[in-house]
Protein backbone atom coordinates (compact mmCIF):
# COMPACT_ATOMS: atom_id res chain seq x y z
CA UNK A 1 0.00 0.00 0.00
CA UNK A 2 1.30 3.16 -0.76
CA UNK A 3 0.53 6.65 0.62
CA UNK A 4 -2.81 7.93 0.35
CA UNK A 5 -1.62 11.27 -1.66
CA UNK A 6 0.77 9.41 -3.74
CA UNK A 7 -1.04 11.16 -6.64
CA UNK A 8 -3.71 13.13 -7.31
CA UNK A 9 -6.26 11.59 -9.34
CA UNK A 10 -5.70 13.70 -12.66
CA UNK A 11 -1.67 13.01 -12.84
CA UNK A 12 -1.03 10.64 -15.11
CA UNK A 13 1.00 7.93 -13.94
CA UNK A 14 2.79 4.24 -14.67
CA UNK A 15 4.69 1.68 -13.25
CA UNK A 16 7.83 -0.71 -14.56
CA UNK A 17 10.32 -2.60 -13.48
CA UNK A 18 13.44 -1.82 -12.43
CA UNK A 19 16.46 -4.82 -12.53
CA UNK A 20 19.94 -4.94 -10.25
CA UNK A 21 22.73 -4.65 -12.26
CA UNK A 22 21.24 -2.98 -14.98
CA UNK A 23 21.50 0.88 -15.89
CA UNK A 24 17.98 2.04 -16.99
CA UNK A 25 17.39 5.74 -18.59
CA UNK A 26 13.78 7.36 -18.56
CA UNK A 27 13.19 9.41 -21.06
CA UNK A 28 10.29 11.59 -22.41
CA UNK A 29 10.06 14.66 -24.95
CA UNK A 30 7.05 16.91 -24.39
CA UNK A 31 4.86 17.35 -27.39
CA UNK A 32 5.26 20.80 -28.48
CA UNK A 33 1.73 21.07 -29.08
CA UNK A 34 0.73 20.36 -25.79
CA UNK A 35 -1.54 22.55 -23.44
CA UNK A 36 -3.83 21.03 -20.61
CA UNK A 37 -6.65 22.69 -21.20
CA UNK A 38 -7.96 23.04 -24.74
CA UNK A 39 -11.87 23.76 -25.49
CA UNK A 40 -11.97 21.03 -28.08
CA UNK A 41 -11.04 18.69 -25.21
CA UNK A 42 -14.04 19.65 -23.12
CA UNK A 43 -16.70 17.29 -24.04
CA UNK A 44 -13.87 14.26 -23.59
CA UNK A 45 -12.61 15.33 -20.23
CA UNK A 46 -16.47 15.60 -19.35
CA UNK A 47 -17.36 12.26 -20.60
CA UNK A 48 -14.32 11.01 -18.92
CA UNK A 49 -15.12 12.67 -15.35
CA UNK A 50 -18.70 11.00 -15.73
CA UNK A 51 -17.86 7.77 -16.14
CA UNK A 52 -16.56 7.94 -12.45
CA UNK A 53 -19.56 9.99 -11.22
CA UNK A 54 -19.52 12.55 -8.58
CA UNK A 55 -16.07 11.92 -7.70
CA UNK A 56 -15.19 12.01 -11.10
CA UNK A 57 -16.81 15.51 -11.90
CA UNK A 58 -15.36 16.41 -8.14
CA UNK A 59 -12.01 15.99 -9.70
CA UNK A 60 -12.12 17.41 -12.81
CA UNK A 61 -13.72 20.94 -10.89
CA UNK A 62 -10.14 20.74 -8.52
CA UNK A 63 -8.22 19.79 -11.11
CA UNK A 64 -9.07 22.74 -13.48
CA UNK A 65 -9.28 25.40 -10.39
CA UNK A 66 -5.52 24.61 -9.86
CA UNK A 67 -4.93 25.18 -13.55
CA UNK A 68 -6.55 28.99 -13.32
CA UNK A 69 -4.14 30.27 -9.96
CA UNK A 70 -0.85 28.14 -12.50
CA UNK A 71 1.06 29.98 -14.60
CA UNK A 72 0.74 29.86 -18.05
CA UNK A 73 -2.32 27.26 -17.32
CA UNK A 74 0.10 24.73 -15.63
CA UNK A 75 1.72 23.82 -19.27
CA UNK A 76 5.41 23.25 -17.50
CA UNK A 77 5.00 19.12 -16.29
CA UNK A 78 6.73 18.61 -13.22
CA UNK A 79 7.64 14.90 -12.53
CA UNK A 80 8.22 12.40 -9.62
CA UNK A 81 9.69 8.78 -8.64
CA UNK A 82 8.04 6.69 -6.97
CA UNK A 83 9.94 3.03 -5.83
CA UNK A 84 8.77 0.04 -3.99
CA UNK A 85 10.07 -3.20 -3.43
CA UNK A 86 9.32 -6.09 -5.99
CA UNK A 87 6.58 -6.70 -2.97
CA UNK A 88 5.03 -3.82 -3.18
CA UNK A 89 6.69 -2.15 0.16
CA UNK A 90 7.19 1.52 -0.17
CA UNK A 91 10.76 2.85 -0.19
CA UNK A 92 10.11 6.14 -0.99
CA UNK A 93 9.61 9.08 -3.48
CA UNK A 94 11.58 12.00 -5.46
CA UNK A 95 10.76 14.58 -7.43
CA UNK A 96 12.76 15.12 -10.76
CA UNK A 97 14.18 18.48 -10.39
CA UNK A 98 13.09 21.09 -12.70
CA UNK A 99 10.05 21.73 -14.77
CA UNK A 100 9.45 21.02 -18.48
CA UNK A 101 7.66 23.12 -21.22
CA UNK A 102 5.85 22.14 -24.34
CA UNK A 103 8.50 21.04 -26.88
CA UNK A 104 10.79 20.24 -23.93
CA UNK A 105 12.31 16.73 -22.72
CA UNK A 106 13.62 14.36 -19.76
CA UNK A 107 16.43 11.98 -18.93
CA UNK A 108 16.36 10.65 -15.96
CA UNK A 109 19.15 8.56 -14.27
CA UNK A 110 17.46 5.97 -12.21
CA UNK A 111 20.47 4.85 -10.48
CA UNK A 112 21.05 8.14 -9.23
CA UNK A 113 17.38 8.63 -8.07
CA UNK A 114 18.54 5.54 -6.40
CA UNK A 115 21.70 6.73 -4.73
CA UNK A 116 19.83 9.80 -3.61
CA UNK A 117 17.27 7.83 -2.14
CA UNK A 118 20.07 5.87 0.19
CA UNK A 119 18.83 2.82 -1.68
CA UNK A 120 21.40 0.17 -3.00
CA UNK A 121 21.48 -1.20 -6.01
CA UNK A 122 18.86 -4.38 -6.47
CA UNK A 123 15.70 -5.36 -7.88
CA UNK A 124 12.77 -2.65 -7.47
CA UNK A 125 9.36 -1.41 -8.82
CA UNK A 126 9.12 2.66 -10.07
CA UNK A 127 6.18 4.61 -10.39
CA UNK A 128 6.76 7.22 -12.20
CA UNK A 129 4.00 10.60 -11.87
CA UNK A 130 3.99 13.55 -14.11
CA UNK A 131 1.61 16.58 -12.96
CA UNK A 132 -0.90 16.66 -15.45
CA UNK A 133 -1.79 14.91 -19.00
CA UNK A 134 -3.38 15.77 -22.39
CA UNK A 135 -7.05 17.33 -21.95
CA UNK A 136 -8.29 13.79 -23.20
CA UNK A 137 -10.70 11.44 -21.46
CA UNK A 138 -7.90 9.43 -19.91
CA UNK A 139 -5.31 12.70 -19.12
CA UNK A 140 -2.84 10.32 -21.09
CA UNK A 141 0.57 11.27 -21.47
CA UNK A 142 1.51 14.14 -23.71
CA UNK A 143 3.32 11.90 -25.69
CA UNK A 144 5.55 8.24 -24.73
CA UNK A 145 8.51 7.39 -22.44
CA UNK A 146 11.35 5.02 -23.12
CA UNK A 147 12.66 2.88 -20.83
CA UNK A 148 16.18 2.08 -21.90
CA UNK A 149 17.78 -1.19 -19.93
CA UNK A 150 21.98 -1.35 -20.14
CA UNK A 151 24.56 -3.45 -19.32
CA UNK A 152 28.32 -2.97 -20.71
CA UNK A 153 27.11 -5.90 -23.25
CA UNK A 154 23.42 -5.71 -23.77
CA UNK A 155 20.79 -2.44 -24.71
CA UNK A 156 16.73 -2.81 -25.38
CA UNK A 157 14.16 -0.54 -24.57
CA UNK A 158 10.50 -0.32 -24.76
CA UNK A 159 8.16 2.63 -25.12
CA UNK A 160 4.58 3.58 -23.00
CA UNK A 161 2.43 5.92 -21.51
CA UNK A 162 0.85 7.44 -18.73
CA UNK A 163 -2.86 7.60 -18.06
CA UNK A 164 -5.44 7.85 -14.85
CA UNK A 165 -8.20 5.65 -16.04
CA UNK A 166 -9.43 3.84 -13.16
CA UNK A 167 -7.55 0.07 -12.53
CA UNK A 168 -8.08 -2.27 -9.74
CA UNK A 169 -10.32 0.06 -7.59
CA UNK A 170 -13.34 -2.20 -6.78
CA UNK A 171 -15.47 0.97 -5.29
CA UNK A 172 -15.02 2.45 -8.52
CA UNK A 173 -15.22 -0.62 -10.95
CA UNK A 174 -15.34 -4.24 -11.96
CA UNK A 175 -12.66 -5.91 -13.76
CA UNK A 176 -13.82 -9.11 -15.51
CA UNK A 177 -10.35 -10.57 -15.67
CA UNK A 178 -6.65 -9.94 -17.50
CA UNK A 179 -5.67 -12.15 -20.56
CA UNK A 180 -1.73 -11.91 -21.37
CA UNK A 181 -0.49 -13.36 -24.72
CA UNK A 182 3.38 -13.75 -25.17
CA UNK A 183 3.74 -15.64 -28.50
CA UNK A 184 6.99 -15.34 -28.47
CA UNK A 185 8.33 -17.35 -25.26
CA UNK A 186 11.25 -19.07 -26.09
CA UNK A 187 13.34 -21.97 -24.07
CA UNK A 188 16.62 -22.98 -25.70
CA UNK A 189 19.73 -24.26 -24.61
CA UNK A 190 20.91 -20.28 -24.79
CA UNK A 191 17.97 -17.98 -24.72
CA UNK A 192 15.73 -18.33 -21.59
CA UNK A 193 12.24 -15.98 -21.89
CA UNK A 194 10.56 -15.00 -18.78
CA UNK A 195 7.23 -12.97 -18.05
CA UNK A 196 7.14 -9.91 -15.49
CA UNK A 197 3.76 -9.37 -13.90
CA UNK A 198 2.56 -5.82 -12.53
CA UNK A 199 -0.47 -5.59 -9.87
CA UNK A 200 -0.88 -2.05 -10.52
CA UNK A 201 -3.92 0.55 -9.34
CA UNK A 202 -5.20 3.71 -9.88
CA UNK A 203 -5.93 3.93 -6.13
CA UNK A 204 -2.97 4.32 -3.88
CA UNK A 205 -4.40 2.58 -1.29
CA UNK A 206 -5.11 -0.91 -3.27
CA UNK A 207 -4.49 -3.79 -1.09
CA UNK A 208 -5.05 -6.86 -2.78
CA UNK A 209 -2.85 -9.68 -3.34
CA UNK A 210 -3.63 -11.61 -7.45
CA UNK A 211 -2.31 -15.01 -7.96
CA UNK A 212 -2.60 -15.31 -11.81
CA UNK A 213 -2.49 -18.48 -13.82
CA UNK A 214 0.14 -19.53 -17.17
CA UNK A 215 -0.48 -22.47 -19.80
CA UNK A 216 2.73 -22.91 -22.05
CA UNK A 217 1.62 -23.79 -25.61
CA UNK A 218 3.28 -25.76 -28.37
CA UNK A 219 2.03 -25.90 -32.29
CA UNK A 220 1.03 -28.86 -31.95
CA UNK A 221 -1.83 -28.23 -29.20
CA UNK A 222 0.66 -29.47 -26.31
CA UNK A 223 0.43 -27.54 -23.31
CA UNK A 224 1.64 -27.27 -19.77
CA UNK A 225 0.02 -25.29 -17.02
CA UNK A 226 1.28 -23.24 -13.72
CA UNK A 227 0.45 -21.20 -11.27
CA UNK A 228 2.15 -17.66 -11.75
CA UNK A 229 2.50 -16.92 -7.92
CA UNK A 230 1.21 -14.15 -5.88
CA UNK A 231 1.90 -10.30 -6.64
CA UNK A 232 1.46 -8.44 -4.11
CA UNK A 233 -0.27 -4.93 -4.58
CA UNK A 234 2.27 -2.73 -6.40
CA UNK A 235 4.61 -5.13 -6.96
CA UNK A 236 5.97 -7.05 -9.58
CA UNK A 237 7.01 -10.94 -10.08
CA UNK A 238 9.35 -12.17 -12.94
CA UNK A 239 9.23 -15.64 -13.56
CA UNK A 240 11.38 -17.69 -16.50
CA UNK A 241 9.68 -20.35 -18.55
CA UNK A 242 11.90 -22.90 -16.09
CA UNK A 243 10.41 -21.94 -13.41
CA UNK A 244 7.01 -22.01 -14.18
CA UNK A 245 6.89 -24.99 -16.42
CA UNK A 246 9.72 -26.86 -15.31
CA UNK A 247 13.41 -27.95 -15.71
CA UNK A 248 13.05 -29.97 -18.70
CA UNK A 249 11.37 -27.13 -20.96
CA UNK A 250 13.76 -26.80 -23.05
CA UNK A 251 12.94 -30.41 -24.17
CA UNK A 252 9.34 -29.71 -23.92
CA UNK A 253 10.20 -26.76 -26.37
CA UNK A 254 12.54 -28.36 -28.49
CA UNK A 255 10.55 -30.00 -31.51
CA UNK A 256 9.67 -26.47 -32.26
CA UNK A 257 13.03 -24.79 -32.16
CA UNK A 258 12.45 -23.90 -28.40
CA UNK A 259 9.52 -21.84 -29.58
CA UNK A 260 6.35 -21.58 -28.01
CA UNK A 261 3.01 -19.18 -26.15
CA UNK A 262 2.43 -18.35 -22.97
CA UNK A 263 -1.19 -17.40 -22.26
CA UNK A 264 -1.58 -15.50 -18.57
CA UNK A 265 -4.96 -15.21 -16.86
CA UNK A 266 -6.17 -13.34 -14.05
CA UNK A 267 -10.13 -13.34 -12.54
CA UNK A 268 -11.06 -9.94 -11.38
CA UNK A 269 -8.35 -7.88 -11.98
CA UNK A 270 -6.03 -6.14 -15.13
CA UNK A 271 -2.27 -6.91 -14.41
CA UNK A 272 0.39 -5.00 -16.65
CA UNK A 273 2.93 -7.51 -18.43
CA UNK A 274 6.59 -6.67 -19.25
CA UNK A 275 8.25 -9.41 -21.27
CA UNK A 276 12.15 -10.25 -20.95
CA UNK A 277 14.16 -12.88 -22.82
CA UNK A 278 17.51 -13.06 -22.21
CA UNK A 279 20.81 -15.01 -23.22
CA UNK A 280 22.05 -17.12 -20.49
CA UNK A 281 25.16 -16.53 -21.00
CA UNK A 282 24.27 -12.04 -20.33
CA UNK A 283 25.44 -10.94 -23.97
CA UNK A 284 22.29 -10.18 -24.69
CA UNK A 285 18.65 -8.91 -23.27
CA UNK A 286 15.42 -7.88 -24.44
CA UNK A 287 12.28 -6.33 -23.11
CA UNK A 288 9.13 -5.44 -24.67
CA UNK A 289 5.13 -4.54 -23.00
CA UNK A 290 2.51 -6.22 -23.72
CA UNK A 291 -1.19 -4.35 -24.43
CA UNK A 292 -3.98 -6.79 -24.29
CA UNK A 293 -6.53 -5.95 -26.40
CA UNK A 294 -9.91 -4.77 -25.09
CA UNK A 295 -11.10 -8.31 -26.47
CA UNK A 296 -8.15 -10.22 -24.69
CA UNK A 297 -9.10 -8.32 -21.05
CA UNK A 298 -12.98 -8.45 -21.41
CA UNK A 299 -12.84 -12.52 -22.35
CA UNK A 300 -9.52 -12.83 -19.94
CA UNK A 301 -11.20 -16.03 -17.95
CA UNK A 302 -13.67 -17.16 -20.65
């Protein structure tokens, strides 16, 4: 559980992992274009604000009353770190010094937010929170971050956004259930894929612990099952195709050149999914994020 004012509930926000041993760089360019407050944006950030009914419309009024007393109608974004453990435990926050205008951009060191923070190097979970979004039903980001993972032998990054729109918050609404499709998992006798799992909310004070479900499937209709573990409540769990399927994957794998899917299910909840695969010998590394499909999360334990 995190602090109850962790965010306020227009700033967009996101979370990803964060692996010892390996530099990562945040970085994000402000659309030039942007402004947070546009009339053409009205009827969205309305419709939006709706959806989550008087608190919603609550929000929006506070939101926009803090935008008339801002300078230049708050269009310098202002940024902040967030980390917890993989379990979920809050370490602490930072804000990113400095502010940034339209056209302007970010790099952010997280080793040294690290340092700063008296925290040692190791496996963690970042939030990251920028002050306010696009005037869009979902205040998403003003355009994407990359998350850039380094070693002195391997680089790969991935791109996403920020957004508000209301996840795991069951006063606010329902989640059938989360459906994650890797169909690229791949066991070999040097590559070794693995699945990170996010239990992420919109509402800082989230407490619930999601054990999800994996079945590992071959092209011929072959298929192994597991259960994924338990994530606790902003944290994050990696697991390898070994350890969820067992030792002798690779053999399992191996009529199909160590190639298979792994389908993830959760009931009740929507999970964000990172995806790794990585040489076993550390030359090389690569991450990518999965985005279910609307179909994939609606009919994720059909």
């Amino acid at each position: 559980m995190l602090p109850d004012h962790a965010w306020k509930p227009w700033e967009p926000r996101f979370g990803l992992p964060i692996f010892k041993g390996v530099r990562l760089l945040l970085s994000f360019s402000v659309n030039p274009e942007y402004s947070p407050l546009k009339t053409s944006g009205i009827p969205l950030m309305l419709m939006g604000a709706m959806r989550n009914g008087f608190r919603g419309v609550r929000d929006l009024v506070v939101e926009h009353g803090t935008l008339l007393r801002t300078p230049h109608l708050g269009r310098r974004l202002e940024f902040r770190f967030i980390i917890t453990t993989r379990e979920g435990e809050f370490l602490g926050q930072r804000g990113v010094p400095g502010s940034y205008p339209p056209g302007g951009s970010i790099d952010i060191e997280v080793a040294d937010v690290l340092a700063k923070m008296g925290l040692p190097d190791d496996d963690y979970m970042g939030i990251l929170v920028m002050s306010r979004g696009r005037p869009d039903g979902w205040r998403t980001s003003p355009g994407s971050y990359s998350m850039t993972y380094a070693t002195d032998r391997t680089v790969t990054t991935y791109r996403t956004g920020g957004f508000i729109r209301i996840l795991n918050d069951p006063n606010r609404k329902k989640h059938v259930g989360f459906r994650g499709i890797n169909p690229k998992a791949l066991a070999t006798d040097r590559h070794l894929s693995s699945i990170l799992l996010i239990n992420h909310s919109s509402n800082p004070a989230y407490d619930r612990h999601v054990t999800p479900d994996s079945t590992l499937l071959r092209a011929d209709g072959e298929q192994r099952t597991a259960v994924f573990g338990s994530i606790a409540p902003f944290g994050g769990v990696e697991r390898d195709l070994e350890q969820l399927f067992g030792g002798d994957v690779v053999d399992f794998l191996a009529p199909f050149g160590g190639r298979g899917t792994v389908i993830t299910t959760c009931q009740g909840v929507t999970l964000a999914s990172i995806h790794v695969m990585r040489a076993r010998d550390g030359s090389s590394m690569s991450i990518d994020h999965s985005r279910p499909t609307h179909t994939y999360i609606l009919n994720g334990v059909a």
